[in-house]
C-alpha atoms as a PDB file:
ATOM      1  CA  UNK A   1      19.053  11.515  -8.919  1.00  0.00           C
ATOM      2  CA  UNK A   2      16.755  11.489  -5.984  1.00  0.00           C
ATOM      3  CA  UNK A   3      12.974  10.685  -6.394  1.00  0.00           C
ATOM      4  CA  UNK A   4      10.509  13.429  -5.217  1.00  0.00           C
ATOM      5  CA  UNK A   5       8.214  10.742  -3.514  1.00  0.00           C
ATOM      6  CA  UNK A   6       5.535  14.276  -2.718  1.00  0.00           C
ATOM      7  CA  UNK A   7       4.943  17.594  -4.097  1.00  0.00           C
ATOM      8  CA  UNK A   8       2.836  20.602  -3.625  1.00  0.00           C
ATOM      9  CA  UNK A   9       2.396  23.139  -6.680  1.00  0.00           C
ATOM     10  CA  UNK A  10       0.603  26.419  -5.580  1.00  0.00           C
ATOM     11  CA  UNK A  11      -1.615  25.066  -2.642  1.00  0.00           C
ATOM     12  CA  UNK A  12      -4.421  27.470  -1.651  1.00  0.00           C
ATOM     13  CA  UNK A  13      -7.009  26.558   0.728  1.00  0.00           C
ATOM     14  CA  UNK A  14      -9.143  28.545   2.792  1.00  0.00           C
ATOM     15  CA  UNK A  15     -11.896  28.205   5.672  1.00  0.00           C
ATOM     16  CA  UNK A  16     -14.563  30.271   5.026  1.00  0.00           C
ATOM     17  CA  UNK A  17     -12.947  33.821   4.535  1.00  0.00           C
ATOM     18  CA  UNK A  18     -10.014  32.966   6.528  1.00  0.00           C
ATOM     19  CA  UNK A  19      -6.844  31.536   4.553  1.00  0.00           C
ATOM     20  CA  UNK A  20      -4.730  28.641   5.298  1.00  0.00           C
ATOM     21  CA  UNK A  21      -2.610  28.555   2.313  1.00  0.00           C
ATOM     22  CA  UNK A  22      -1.629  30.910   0.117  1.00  0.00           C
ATOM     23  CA  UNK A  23       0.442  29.096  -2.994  1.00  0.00           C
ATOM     24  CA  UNK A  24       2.621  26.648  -1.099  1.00  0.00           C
ATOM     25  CA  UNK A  25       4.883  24.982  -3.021  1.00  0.00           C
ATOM     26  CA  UNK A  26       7.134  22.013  -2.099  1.00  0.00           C
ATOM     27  CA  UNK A  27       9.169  19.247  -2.774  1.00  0.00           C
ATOM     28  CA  UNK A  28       9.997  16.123  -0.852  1.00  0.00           C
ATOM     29  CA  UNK A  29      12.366  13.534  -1.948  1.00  0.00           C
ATOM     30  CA  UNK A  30      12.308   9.840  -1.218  1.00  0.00           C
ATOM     31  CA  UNK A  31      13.321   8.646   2.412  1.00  0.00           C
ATOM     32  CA  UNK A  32      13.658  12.316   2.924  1.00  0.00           C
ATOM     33  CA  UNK A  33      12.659  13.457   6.972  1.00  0.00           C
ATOM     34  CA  UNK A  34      10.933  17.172   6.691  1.00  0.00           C
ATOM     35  CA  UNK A  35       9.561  18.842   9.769  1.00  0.00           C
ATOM     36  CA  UNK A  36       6.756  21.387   9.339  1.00  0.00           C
ATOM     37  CA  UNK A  37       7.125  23.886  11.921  1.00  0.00           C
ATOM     38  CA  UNK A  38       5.810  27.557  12.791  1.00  0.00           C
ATOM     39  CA  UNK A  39       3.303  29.314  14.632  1.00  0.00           C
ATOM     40  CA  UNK A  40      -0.519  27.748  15.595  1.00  0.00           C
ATOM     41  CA  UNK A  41      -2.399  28.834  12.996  1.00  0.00           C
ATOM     42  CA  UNK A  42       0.299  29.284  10.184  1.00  0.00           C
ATOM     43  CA  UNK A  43      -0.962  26.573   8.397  1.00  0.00           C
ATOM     44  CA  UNK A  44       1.128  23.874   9.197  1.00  0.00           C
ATOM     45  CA  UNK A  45      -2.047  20.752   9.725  1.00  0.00           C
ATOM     46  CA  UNK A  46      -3.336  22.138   6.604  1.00  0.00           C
ATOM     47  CA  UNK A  47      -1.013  21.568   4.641  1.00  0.00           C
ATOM     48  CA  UNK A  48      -0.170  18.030   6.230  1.00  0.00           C
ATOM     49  CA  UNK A  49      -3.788  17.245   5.451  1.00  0.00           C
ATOM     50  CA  UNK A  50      -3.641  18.299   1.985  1.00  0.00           C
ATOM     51  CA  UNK A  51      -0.696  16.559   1.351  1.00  0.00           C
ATOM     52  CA  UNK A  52      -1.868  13.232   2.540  1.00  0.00           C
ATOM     53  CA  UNK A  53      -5.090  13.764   1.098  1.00  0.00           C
ATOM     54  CA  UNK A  54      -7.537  14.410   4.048  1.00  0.00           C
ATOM     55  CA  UNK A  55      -8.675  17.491   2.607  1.00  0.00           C
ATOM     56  CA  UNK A  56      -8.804  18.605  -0.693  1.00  0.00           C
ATOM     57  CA  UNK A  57      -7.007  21.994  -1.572  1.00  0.00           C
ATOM     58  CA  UNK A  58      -8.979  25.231  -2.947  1.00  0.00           C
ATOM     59  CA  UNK A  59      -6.420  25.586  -5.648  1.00  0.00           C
ATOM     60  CA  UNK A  60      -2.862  24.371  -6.906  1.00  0.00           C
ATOM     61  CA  UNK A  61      -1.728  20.275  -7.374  1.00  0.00           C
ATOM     62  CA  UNK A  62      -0.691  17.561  -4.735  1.00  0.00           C
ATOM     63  CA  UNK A  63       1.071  14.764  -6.173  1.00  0.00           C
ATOM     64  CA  UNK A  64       2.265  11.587  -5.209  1.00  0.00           C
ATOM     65  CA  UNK A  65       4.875   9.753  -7.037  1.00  0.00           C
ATOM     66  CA  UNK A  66       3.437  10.308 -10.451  1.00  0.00           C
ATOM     67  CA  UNK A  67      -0.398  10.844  -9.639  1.00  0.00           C
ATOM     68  CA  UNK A  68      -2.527  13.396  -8.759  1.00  0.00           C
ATOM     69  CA  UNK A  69      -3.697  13.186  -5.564  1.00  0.00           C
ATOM     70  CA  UNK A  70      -5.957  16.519  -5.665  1.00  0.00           C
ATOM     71  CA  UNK A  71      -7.875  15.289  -8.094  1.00  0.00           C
ATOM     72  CA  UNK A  72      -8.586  11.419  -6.853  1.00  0.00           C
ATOM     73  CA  UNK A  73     -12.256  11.033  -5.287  1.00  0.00           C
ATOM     74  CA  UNK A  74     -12.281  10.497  -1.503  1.00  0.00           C
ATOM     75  CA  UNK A  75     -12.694   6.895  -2.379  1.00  0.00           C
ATOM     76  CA  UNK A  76      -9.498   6.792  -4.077  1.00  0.00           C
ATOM     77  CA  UNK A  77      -7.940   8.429  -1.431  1.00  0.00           C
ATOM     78  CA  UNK A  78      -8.734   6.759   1.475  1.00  0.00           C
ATOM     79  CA  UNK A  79      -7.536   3.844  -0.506  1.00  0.00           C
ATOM     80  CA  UNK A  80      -3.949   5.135  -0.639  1.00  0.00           C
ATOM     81  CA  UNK A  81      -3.674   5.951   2.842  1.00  0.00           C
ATOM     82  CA  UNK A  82      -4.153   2.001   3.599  1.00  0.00           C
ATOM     83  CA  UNK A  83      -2.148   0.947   1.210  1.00  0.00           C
ATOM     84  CA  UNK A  84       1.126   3.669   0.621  1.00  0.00           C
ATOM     85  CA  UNK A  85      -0.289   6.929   2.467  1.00  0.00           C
ATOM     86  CA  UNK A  86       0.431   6.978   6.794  1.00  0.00           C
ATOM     87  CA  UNK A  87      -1.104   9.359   9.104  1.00  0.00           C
ATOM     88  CA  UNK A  88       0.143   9.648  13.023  1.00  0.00           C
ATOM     89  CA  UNK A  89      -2.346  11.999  14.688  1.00  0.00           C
ATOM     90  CA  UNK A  90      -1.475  14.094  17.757  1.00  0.00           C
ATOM     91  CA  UNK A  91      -3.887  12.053  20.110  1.00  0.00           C
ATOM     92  CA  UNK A  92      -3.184   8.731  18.106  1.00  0.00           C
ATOM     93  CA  UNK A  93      -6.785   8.055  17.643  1.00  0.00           C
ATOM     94  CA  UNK A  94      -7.198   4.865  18.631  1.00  0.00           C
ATOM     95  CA  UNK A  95     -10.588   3.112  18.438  1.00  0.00           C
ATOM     96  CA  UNK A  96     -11.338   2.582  22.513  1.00  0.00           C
ATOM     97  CA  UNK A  97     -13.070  -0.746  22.011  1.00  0.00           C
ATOM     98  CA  UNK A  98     -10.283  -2.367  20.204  1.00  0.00           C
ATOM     99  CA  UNK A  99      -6.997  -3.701  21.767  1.00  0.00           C
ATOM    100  CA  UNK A 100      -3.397  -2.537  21.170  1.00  0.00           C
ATOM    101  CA  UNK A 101      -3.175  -5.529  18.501  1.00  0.00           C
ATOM    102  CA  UNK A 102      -6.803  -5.039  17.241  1.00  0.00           C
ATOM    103  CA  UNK A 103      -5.856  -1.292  16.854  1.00  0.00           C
ATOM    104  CA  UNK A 104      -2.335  -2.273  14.991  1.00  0.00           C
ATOM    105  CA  UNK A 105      -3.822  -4.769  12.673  1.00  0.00           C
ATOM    106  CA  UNK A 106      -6.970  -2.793  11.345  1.00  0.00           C
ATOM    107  CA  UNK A 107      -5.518  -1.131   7.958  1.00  0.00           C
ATOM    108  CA  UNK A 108      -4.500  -4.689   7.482  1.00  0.00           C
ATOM    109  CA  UNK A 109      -7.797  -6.170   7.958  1.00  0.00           C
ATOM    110  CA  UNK A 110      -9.150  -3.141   5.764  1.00  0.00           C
ATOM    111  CA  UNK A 111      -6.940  -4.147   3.195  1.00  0.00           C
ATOM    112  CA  UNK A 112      -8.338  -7.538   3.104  1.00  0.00           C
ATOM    113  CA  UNK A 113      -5.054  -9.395   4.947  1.00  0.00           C
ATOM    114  CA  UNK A 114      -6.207 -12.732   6.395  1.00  0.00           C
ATOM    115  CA  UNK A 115      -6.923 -12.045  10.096  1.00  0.00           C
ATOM    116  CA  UNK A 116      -4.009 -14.366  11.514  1.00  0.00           C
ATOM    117  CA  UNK A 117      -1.262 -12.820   9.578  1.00  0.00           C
ATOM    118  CA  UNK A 118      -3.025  -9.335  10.304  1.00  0.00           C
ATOM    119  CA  UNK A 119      -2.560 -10.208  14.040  1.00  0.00           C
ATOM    120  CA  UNK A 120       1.119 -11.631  13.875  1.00  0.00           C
ATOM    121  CA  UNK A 121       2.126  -8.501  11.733  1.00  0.00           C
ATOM    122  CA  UNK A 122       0.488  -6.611  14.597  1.00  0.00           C
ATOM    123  CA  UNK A 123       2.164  -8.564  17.282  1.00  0.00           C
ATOM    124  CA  UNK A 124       5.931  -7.755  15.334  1.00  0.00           C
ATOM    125  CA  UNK A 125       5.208  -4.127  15.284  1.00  0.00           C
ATOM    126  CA  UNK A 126       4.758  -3.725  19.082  1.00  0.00           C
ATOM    127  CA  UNK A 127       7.361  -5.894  19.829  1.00  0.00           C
ATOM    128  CA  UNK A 128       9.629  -3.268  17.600  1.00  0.00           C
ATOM    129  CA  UNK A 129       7.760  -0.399  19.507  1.00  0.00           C
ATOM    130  CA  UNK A 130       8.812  -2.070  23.426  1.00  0.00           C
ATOM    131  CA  UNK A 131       5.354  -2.123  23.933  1.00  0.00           C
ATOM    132  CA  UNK A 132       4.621  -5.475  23.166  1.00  0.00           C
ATOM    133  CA  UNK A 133       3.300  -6.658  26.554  1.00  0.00           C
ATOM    134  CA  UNK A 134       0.376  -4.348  25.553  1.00  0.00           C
ATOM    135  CA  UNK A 135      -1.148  -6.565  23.305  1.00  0.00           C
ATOM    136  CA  UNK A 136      -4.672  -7.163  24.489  1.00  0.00           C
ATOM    137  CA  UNK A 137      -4.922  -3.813  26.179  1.00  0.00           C
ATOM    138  CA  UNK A 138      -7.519  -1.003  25.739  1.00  0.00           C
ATOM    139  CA  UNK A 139      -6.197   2.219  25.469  1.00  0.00           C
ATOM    140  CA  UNK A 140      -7.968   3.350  27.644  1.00  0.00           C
ATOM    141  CA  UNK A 141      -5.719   1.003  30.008  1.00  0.00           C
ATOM    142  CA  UNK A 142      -2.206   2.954  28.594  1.00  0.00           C
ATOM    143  CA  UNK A 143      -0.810   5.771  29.112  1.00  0.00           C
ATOM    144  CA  UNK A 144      -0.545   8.718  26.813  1.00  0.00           C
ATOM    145  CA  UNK A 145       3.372   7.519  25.388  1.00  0.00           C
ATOM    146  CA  UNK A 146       2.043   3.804  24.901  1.00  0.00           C
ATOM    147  CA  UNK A 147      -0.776   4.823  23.299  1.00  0.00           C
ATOM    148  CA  UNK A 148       1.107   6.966  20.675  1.00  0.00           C
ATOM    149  CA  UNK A 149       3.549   4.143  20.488  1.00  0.00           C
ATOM    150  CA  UNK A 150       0.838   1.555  19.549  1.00  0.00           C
ATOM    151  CA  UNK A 151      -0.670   4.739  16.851  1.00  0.00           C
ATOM    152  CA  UNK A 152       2.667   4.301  15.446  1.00  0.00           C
ATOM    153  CA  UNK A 153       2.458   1.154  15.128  1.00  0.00           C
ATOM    154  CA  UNK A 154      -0.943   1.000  13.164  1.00  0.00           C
ATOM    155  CA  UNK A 155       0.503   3.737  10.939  1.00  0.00           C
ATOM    156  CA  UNK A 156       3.628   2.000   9.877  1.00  0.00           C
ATOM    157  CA  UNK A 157       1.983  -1.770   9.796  1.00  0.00           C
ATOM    158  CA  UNK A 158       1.324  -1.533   5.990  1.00  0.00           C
ATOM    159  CA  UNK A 159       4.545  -0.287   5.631  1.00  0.00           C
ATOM    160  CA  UNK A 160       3.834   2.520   3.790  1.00  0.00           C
ATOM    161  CA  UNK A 161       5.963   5.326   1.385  1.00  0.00           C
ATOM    162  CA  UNK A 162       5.388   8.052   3.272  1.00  0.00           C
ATOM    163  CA  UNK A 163       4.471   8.716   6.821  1.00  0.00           C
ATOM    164  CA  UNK A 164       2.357  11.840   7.747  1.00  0.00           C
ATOM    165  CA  UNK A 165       2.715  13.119  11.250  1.00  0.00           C
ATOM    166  CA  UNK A 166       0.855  15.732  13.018  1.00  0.00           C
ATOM    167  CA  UNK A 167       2.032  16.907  15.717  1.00  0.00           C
ATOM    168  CA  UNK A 168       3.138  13.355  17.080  1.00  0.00           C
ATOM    169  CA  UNK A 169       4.452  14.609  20.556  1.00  0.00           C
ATOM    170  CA  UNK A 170       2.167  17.340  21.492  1.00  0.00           C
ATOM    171  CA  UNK A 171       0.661  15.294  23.773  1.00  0.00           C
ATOM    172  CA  UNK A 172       3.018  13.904  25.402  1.00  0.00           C
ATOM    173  CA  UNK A 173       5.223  15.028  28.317  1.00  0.00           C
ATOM    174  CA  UNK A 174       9.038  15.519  27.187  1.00  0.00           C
ATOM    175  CA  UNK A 175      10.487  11.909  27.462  1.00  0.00           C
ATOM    176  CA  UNK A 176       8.320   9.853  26.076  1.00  0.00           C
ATOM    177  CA  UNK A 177       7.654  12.296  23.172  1.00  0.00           C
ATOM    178  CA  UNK A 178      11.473  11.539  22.932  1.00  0.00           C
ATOM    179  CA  UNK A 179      10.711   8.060  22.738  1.00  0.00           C
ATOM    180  CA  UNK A 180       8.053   8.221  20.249  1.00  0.00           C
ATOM    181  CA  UNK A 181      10.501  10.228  17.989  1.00  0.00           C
ATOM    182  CA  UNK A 182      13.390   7.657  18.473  1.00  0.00           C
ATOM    183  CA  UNK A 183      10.926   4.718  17.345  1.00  0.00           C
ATOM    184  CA  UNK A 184       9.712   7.258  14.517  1.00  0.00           C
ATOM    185  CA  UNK A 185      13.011   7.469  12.898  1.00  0.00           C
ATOM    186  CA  UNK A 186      14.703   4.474  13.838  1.00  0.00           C
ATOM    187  CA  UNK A 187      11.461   2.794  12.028  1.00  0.00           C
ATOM    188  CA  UNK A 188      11.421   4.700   9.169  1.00  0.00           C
ATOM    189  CA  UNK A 189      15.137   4.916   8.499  1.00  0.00           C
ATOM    190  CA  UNK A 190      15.133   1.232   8.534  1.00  0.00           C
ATOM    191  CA  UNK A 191      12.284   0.763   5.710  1.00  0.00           C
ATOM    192  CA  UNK A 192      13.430   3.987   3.895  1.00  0.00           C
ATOM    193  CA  UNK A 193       9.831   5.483   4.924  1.00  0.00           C
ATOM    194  CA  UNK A 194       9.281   9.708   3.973  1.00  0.00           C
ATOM    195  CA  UNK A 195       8.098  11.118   6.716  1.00  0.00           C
ATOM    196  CA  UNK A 196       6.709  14.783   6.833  1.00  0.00           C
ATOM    197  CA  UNK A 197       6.007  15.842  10.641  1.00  0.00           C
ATOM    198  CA  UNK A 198       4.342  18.976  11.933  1.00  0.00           C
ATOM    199  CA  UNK A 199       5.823  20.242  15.116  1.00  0.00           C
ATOM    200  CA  UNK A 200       5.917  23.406  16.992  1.00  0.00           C
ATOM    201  CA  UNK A 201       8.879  22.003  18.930  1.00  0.00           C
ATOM    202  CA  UNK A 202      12.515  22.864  18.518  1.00  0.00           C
ATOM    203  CA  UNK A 203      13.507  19.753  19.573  1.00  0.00           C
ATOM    204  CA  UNK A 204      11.190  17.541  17.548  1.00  0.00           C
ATOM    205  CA  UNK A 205      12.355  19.050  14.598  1.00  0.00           C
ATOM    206  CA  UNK A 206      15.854  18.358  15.687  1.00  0.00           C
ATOM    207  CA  UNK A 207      15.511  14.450  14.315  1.00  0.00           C
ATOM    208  CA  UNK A 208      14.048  16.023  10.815  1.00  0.00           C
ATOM    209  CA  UNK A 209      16.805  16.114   7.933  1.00  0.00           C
ATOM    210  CA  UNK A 210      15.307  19.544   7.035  1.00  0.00           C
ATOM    211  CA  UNK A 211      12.853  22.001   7.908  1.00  0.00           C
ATOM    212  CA  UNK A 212      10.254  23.723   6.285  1.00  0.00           C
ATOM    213  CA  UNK A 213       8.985  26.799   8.598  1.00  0.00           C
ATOM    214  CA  UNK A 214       5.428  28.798   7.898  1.00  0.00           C
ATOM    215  CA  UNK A 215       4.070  31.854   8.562  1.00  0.00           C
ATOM    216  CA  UNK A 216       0.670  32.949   7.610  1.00  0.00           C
ATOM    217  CA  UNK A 217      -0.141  30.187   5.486  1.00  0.00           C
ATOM    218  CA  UNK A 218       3.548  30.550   3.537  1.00  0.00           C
ATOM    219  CA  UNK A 219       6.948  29.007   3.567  1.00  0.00           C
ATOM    220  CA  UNK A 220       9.316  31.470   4.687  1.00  0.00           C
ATOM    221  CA  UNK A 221      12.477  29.028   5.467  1.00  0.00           C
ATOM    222  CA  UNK A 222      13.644  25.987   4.418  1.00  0.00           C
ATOM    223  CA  UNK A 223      16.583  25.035   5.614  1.00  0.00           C
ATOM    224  CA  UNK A 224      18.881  21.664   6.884  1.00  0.00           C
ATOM    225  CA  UNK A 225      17.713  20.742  10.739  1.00  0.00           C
ATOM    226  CA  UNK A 226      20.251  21.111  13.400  1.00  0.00           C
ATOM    227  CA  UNK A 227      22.063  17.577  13.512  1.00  0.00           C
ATOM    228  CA  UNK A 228      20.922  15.265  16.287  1.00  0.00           C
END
């Protein structure tokens, strides 16, 4: 029987008077590829945040594995996201003053990894992503597909269960989002990594083994993604 590696049980969440979420529920299973698509403002983000434990729902359970992970402190949260928790923003978020390396070894570092073997893990995960000659670049020195590609890299470094992605392409023009999403799954295929990924792109949600599509802060389909 497949492990469900994350679940949501009646998710509500709201900003101010304005909803997000109105009793989502939802399974993944383990190594499972789910793309989150609908509308902006459906309340796609919100629920990838709640699920990865950025924000903490209104209402209703997030669980990972076999823990809650609405009910953790912030502390205990941020903790999982080093260690078994990745986020991929849409911008990749990389800190300016740091090189691609610096940038890919940092959760490592966090997570108290000796600062040699945080570097040559760093140095193997942009030689996966082809953008290894980008080592002791600044981002601002990249362009918008290399930087992504090195934001990938930093998320996947610790090698974590599950891979959160927000809107990894959105950014980007159409071919290298397509070669952010080939690294994606090739990567997480490889080391049986979950991945959930919002998208408003057909086509991005192409690569996902199923997706979930909201409207209005519900699920209204979820259904197998049109093979690749």
């Amino acid at each position: 029987m497949t492990e469900t590696i994350v679940a949501a049980r009646g998710l509500v969440k709201s900003y101010g008077a304005s909803p997000a979420l109105r009793g989502v529920t939802l399974d993944v299973t383990a190594g499972e590829i789910v793309a989150v698509t609908g509308p902006s403002g459906c309340g796609k983000s919100t629920l990838l945040h709640c699920l990865s434990g950025i924000l903490r729902p209104d209402a209703g359970e997030v669980h990972y594995r076999d823990q809650r992970v609405d009910l953790m402190s912030e502390t205990v949260r941020a903790r999982l996201r080093r260690s078994e928790l990745g986020v991929l923003f849409q911008f990749g978020q990389l800190v300016a003053e740091l090189t691609a390396a610096e940038n890919v070894s940092l959760p490592l570092l966090l997570a108290g990894a000796p600062r040699r073997a945080a570097r040559t893990a760093a140095l193997t995960w942009l030689d996966r992503l082809g953008v290894a000659d980008l080592a002791d670049q600044r981002p601002g020195e990249m362009s918008g597909g290399q930087q992504q590609r090195v934001a990938l890299g930093r998320a996947l470094v610790t090698e974590p269960r599950v891979l959160f992605a927000d809107e990894p392409t959105g950014a980007l023009d159409t071919l290298a989002g397509e070669q952010v999403m080939g690294h994606l799954v090739r990567l997480a295929r490889a080391q049986n990594t979950t991945v959930v990924l919002v998208t408003h792109e057909p086509r991005i949600a192409g690569y996902a083994d199923r997706e979930i599509v909201m409207r209005d802060g519900e699920i209204t389909i979820a259904a197998m993604a049109a093979a690749r």
